[in-house]
N, C-alpha and C. Protein backbone atom coordinates (compact mmCIF):
# COMPACT_ATOMS: atom_id res chain seq x y z
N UNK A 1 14.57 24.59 -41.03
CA UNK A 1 14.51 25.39 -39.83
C UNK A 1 15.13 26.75 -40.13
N UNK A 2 14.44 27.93 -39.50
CA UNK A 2 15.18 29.06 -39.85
C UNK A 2 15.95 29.47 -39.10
N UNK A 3 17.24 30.07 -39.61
CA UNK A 3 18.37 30.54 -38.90
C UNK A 3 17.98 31.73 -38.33
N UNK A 4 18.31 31.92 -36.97
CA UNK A 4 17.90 33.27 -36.18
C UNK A 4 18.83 34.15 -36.14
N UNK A 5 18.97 35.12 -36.06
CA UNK A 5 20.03 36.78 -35.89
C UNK A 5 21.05 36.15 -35.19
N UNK A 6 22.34 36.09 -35.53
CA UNK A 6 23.34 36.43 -33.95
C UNK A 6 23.09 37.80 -33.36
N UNK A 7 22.73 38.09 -32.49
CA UNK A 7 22.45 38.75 -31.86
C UNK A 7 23.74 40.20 -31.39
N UNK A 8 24.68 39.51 -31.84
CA UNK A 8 26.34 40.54 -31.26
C UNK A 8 26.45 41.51 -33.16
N UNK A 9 25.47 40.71 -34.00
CA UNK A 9 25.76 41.63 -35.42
C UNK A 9 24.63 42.89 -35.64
N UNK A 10 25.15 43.64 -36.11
CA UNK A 10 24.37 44.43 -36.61
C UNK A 10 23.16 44.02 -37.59
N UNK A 11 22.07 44.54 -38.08
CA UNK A 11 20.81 43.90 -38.20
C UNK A 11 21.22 43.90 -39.80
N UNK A 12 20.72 42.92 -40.75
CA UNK A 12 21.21 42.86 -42.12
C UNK A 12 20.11 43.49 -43.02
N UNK A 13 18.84 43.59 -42.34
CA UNK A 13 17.34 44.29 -42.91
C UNK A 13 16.85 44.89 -42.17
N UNK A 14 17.05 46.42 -42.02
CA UNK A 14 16.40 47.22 -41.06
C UNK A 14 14.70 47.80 -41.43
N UNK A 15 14.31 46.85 -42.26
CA UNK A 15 13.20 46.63 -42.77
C UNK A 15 12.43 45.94 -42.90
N UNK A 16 11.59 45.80 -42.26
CA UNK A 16 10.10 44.39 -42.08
C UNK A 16 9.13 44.96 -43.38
N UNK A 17 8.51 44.66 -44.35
CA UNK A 17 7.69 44.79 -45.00
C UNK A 17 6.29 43.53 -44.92
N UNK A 18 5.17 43.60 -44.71
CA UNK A 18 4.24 42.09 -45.20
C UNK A 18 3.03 43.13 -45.56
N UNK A 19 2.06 42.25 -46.02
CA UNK A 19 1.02 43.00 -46.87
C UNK A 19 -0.11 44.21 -46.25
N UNK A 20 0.54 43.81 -44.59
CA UNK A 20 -0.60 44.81 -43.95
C UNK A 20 0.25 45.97 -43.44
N UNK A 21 1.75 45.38 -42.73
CA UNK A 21 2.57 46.80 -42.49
C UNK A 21 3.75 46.56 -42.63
N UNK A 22 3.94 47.84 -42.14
CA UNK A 22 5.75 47.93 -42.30
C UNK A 22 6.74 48.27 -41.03
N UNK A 23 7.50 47.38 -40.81
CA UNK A 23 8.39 48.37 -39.80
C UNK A 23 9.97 48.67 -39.91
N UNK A 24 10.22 49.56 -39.05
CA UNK A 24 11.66 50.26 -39.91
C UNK A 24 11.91 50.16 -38.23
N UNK A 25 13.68 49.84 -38.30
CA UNK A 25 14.25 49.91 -37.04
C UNK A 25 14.76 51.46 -37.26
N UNK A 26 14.87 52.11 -35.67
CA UNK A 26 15.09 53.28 -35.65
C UNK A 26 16.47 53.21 -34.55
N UNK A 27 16.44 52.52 -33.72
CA UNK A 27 17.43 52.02 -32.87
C UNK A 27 17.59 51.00 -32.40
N UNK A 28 18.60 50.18 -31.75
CA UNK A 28 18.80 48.56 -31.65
C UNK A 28 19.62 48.84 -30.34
N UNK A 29 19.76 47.75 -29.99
CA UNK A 29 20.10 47.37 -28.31
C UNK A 29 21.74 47.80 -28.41
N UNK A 30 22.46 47.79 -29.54
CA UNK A 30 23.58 48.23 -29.64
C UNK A 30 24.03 49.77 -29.67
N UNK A 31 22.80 50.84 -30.11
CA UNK A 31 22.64 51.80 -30.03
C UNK A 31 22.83 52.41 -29.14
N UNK A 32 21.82 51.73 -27.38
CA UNK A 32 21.42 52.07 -26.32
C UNK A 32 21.97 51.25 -25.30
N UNK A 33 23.03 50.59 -25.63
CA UNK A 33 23.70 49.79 -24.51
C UNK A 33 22.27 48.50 -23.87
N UNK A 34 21.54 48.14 -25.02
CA UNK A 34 20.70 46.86 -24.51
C UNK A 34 19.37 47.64 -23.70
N UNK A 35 19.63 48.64 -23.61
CA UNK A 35 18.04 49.40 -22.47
C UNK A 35 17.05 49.56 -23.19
N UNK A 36 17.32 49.64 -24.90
CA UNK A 36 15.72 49.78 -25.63
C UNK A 36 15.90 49.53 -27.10
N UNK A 37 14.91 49.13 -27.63
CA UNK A 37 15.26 49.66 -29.33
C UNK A 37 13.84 50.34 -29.56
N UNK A 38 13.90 51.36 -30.33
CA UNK A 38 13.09 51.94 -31.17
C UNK A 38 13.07 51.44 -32.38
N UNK A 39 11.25 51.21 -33.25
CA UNK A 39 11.26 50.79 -34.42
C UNK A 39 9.69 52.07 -34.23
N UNK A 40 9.59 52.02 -36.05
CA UNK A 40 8.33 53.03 -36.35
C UNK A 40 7.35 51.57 -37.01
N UNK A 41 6.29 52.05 -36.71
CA UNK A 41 5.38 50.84 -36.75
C UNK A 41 4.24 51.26 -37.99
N UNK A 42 4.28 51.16 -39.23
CA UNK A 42 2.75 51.27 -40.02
C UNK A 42 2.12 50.25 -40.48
N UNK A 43 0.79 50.48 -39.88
CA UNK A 43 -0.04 49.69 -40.21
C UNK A 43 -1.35 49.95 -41.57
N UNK A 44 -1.66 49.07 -42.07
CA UNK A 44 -2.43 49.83 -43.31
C UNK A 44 -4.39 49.68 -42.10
N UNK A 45 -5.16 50.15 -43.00
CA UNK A 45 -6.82 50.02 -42.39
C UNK A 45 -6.72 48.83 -42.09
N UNK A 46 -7.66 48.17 -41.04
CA UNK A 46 -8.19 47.29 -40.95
C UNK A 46 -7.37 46.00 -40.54
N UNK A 47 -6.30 46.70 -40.11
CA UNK A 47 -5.07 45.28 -39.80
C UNK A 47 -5.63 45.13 -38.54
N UNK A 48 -5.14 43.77 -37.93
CA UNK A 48 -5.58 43.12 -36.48
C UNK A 48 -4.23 42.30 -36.21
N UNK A 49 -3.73 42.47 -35.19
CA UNK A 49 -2.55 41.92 -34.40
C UNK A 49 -3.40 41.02 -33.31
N UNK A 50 -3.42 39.70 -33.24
CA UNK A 50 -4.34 39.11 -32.49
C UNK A 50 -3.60 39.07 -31.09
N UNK A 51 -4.57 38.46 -30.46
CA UNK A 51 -3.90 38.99 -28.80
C UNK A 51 -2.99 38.08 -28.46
N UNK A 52 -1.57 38.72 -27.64
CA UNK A 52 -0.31 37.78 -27.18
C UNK A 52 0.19 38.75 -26.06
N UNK A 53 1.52 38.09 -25.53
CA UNK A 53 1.88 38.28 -24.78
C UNK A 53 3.46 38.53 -24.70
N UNK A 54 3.94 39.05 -24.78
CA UNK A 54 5.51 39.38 -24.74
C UNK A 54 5.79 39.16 -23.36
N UNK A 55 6.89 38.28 -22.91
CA UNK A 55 7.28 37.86 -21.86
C UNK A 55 9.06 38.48 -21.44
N UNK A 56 9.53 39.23 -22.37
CA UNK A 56 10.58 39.66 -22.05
C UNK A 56 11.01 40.75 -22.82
N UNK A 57 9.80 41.85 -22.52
CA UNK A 57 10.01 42.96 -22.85
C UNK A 57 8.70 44.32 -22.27
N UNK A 58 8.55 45.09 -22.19
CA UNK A 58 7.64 46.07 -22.11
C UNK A 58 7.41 46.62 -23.49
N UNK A 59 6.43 47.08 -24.31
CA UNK A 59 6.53 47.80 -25.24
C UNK A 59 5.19 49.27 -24.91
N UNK A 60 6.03 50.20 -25.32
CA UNK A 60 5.06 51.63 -25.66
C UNK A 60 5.23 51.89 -26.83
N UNK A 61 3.82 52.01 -27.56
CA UNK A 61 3.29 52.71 -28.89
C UNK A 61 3.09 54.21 -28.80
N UNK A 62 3.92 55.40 -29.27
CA UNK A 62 3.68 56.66 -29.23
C UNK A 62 3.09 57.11 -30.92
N UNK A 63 1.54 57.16 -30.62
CA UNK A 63 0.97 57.40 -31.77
C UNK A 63 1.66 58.89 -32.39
N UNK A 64 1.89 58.01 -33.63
CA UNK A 64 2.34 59.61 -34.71
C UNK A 64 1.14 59.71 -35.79
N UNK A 65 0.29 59.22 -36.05
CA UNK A 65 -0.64 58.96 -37.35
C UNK A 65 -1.89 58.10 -37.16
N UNK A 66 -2.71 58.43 -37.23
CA UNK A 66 -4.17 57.75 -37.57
C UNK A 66 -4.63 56.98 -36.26
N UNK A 67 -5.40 56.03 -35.99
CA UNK A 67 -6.12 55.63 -34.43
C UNK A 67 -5.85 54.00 -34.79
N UNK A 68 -5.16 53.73 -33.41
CA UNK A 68 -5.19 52.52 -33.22
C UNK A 68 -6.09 52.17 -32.13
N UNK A 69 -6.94 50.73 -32.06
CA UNK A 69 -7.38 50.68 -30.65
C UNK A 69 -6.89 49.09 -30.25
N UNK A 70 -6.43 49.42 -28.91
CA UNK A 70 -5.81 48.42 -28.51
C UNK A 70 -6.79 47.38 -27.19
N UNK A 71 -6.72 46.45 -27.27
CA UNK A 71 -7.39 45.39 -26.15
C UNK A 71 -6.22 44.89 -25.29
N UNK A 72 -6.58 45.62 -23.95
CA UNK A 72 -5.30 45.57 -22.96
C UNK A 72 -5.60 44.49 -21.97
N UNK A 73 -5.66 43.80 -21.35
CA UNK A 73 -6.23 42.64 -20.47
C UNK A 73 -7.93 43.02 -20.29
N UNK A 74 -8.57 42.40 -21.12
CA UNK A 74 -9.56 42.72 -21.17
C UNK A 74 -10.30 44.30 -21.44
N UNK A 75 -9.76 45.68 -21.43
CA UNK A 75 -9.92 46.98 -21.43
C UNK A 75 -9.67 47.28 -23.13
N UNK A 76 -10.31 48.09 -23.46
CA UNK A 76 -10.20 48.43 -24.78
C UNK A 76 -10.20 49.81 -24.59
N UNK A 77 -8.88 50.66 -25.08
CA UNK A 77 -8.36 51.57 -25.44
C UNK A 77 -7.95 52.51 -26.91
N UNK A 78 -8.67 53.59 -27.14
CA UNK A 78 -8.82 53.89 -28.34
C UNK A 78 -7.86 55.01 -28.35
N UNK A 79 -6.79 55.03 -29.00
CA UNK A 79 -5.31 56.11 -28.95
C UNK A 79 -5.35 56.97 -30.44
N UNK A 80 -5.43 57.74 -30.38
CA UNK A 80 -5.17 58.80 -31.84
C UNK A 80 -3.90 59.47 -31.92
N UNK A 81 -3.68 59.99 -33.01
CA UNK A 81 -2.31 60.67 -33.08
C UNK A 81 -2.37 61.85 -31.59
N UNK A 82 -1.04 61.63 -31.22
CA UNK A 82 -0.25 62.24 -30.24
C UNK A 82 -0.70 61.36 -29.07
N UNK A 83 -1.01 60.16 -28.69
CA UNK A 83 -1.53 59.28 -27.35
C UNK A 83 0.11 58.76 -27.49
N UNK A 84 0.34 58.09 -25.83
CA UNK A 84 1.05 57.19 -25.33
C UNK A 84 0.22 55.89 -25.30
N UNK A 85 0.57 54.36 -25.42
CA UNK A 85 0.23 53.61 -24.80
C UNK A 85 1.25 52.65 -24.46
N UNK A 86 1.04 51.96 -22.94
CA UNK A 86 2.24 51.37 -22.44
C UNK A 86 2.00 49.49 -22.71
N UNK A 87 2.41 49.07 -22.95
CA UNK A 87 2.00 47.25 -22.86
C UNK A 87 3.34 46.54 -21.95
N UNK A 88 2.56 46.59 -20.80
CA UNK A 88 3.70 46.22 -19.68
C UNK A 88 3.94 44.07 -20.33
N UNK A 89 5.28 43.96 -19.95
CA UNK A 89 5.80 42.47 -19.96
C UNK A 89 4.54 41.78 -19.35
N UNK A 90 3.95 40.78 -20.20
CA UNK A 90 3.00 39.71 -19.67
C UNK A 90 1.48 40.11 -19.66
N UNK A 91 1.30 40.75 -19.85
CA UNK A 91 -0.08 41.28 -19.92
C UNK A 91 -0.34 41.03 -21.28
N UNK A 92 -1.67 40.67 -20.91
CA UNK A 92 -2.30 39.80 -22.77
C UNK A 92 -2.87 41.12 -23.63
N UNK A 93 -2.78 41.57 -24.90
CA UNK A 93 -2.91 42.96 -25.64
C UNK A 93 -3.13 41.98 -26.77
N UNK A 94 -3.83 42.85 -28.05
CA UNK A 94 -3.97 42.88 -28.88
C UNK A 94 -4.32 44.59 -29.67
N UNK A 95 -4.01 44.19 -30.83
CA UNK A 95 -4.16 46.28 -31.23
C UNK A 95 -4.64 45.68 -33.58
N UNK A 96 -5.23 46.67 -33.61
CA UNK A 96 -5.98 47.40 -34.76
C UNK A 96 -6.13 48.31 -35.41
N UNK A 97 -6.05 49.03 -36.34
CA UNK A 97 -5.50 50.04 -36.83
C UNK A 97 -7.38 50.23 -37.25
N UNK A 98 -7.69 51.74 -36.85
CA UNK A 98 -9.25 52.22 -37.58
C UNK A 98 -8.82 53.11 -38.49
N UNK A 99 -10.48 53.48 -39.01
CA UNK A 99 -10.19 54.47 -39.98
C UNK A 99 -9.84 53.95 -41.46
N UNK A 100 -9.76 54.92 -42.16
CA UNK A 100 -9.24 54.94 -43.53
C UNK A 100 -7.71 54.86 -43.99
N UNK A 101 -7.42 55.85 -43.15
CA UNK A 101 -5.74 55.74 -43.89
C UNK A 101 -4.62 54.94 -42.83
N UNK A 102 -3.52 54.61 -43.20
CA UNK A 102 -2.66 53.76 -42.47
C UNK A 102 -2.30 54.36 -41.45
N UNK A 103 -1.95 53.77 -40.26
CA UNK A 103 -1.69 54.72 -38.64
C UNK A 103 0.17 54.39 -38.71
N UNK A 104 0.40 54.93 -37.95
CA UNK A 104 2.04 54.87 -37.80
C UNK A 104 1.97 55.04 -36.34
N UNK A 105 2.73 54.32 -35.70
CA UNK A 105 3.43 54.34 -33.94
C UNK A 105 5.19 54.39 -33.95
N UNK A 106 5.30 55.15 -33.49
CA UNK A 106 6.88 54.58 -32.69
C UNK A 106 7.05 53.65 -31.68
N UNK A 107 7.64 52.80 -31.50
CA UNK A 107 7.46 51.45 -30.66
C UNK A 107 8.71 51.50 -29.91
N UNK A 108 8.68 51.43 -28.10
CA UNK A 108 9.85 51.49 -27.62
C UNK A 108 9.81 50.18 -27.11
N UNK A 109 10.61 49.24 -27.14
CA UNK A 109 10.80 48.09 -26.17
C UNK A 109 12.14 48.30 -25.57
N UNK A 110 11.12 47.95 -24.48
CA UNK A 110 12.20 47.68 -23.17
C UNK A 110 12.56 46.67 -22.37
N UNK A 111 13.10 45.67 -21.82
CA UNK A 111 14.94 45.87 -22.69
C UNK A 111 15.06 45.55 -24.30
N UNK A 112 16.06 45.71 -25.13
CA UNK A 112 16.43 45.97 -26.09
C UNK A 112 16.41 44.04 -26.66
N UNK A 113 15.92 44.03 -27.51
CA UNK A 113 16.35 42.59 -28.26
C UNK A 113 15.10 42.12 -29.26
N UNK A 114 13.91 42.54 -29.12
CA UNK A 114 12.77 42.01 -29.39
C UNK A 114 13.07 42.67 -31.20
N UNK A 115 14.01 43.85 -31.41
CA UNK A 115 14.06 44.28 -32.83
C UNK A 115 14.50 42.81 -33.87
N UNK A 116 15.44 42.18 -33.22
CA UNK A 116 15.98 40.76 -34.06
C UNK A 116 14.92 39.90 -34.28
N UNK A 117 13.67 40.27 -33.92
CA UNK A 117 12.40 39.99 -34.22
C UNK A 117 11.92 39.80 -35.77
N UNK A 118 11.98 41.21 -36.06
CA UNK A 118 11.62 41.34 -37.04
C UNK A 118 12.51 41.37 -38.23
N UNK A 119 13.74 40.82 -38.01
CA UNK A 119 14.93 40.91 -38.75
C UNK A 119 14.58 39.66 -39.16
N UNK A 120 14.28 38.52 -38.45
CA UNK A 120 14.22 37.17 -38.78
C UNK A 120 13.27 37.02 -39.08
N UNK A 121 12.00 37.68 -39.38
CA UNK A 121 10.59 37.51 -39.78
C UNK A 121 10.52 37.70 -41.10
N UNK A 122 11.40 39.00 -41.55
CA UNK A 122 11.74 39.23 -42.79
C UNK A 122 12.66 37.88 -43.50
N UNK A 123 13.50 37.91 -42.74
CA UNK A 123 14.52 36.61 -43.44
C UNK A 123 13.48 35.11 -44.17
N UNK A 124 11.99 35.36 -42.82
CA UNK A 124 11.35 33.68 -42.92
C UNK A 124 10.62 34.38 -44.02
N UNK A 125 10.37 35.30 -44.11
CA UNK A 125 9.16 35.82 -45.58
C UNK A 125 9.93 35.73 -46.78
N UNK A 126 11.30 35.79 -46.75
CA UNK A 126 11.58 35.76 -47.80
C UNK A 126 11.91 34.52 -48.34
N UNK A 127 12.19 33.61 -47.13
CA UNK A 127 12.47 32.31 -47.94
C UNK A 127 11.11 31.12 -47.67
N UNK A 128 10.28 31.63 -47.10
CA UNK A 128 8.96 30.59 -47.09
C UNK A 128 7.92 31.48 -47.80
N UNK A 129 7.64 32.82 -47.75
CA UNK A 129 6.82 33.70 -48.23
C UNK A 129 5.21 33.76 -47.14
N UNK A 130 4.59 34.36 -47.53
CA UNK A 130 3.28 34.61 -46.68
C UNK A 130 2.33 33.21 -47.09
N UNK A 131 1.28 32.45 -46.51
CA UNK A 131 1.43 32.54 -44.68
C UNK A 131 2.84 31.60 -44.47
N UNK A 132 3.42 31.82 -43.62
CA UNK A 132 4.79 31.23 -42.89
C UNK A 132 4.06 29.89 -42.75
N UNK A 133 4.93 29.19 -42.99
CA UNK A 133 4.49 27.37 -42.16
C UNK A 133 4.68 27.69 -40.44
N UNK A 134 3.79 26.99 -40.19
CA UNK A 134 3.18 27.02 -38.38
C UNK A 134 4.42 27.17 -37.95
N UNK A 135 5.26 25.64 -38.20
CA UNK A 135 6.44 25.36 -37.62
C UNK A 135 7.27 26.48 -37.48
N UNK A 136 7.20 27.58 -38.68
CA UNK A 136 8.38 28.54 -38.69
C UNK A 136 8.14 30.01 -37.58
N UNK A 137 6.81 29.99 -37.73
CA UNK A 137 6.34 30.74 -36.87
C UNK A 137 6.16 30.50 -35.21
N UNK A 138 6.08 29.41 -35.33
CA UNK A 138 6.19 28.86 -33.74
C UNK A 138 7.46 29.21 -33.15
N UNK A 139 8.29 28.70 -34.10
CA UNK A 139 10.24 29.01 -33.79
C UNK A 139 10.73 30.25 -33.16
N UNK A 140 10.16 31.25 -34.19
CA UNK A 140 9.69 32.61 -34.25
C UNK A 140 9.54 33.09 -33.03
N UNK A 141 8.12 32.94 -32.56
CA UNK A 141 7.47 33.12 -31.48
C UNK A 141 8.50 32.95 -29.79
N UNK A 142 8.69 31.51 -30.23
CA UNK A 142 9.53 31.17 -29.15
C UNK A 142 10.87 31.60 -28.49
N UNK A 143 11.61 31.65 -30.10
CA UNK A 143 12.45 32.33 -29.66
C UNK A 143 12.57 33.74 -28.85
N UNK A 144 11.32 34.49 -29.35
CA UNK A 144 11.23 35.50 -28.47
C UNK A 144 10.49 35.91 -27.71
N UNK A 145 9.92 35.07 -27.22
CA UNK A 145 8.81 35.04 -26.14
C UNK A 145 7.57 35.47 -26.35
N UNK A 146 7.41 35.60 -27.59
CA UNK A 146 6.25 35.44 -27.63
C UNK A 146 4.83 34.52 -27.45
N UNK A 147 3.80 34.69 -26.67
CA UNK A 147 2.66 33.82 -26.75
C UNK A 147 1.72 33.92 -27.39
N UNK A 148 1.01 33.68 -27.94
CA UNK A 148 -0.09 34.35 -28.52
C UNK A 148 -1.42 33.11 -28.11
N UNK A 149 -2.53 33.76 -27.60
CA UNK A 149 -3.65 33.51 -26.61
C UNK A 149 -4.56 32.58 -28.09
């Protein structure tokens, strides 16, 4: 079973790496008194985030680089560098990176916690490696509310 973040420490890998992207924390709930964390989001061509649901958080993607298009409850939205897009708590999304070269977003979640996300995603890649066993990913998921449709 994988061990999850204490949550009161500072993050031990402010770095997510897997074969399609990368993300870098930019701020953490300790930063902002728990109201948000910022992370920068790159994705390489052709990546697909399949559709889920975050249940205890809001997230906005502020495109810095290349076109993502996102599937918002049914609506498909095509964002290029300099777009906002908002993904309110509970609403089912999925997003894709077009084009040729890798896109980059800044990612705000709101409230602050969903970054220990990817702290522990890194931790499970490094000690199970790519694809994660179901089980570890389910854990994953759960712990942070994630659903995925």
């Amino acid at each position: 079973m994988l061990q999850l973040t204490d949550h009161t420490t500072v993050l031990a890998s402010p770095m997510l790496n897997t074969q399609h992207s990368q993300v870098a924390i930019k701020l953490t709930g300790s930063d902002t008194d728990g109201a948000f964390s910022l992370f920068e989001y790159t994705s390489l061509p052709g990546t697909d985030v399949m559709q889920h649901i975050h249940t205890r958080e809001d997230k906005t993607f502020i495109i810095q680089a290349g076109v993502f298009e996102f599937r918002i409850n049914g609506e498909t939205i095509v964002a290029e560098t300099g777009a906002t897009v908002t993904l309110p708590m509970g609403v089912p999304h999925s997003f894709r990176t077009l084009g040729t070269s890798p896109c980059v977003a800044l990612i705000v979640a709101a409230p602050a916690g969903f970054e220990y996300y990817f702290n522990d995603f890194s931790h499970a890649l490094q000690e199970f490696g790519l694809p994660l066993p179901a089980a570890t990913l389910q854990q994953l998921n759960q712990a942070y509310g994630i659903i995925f449709e």
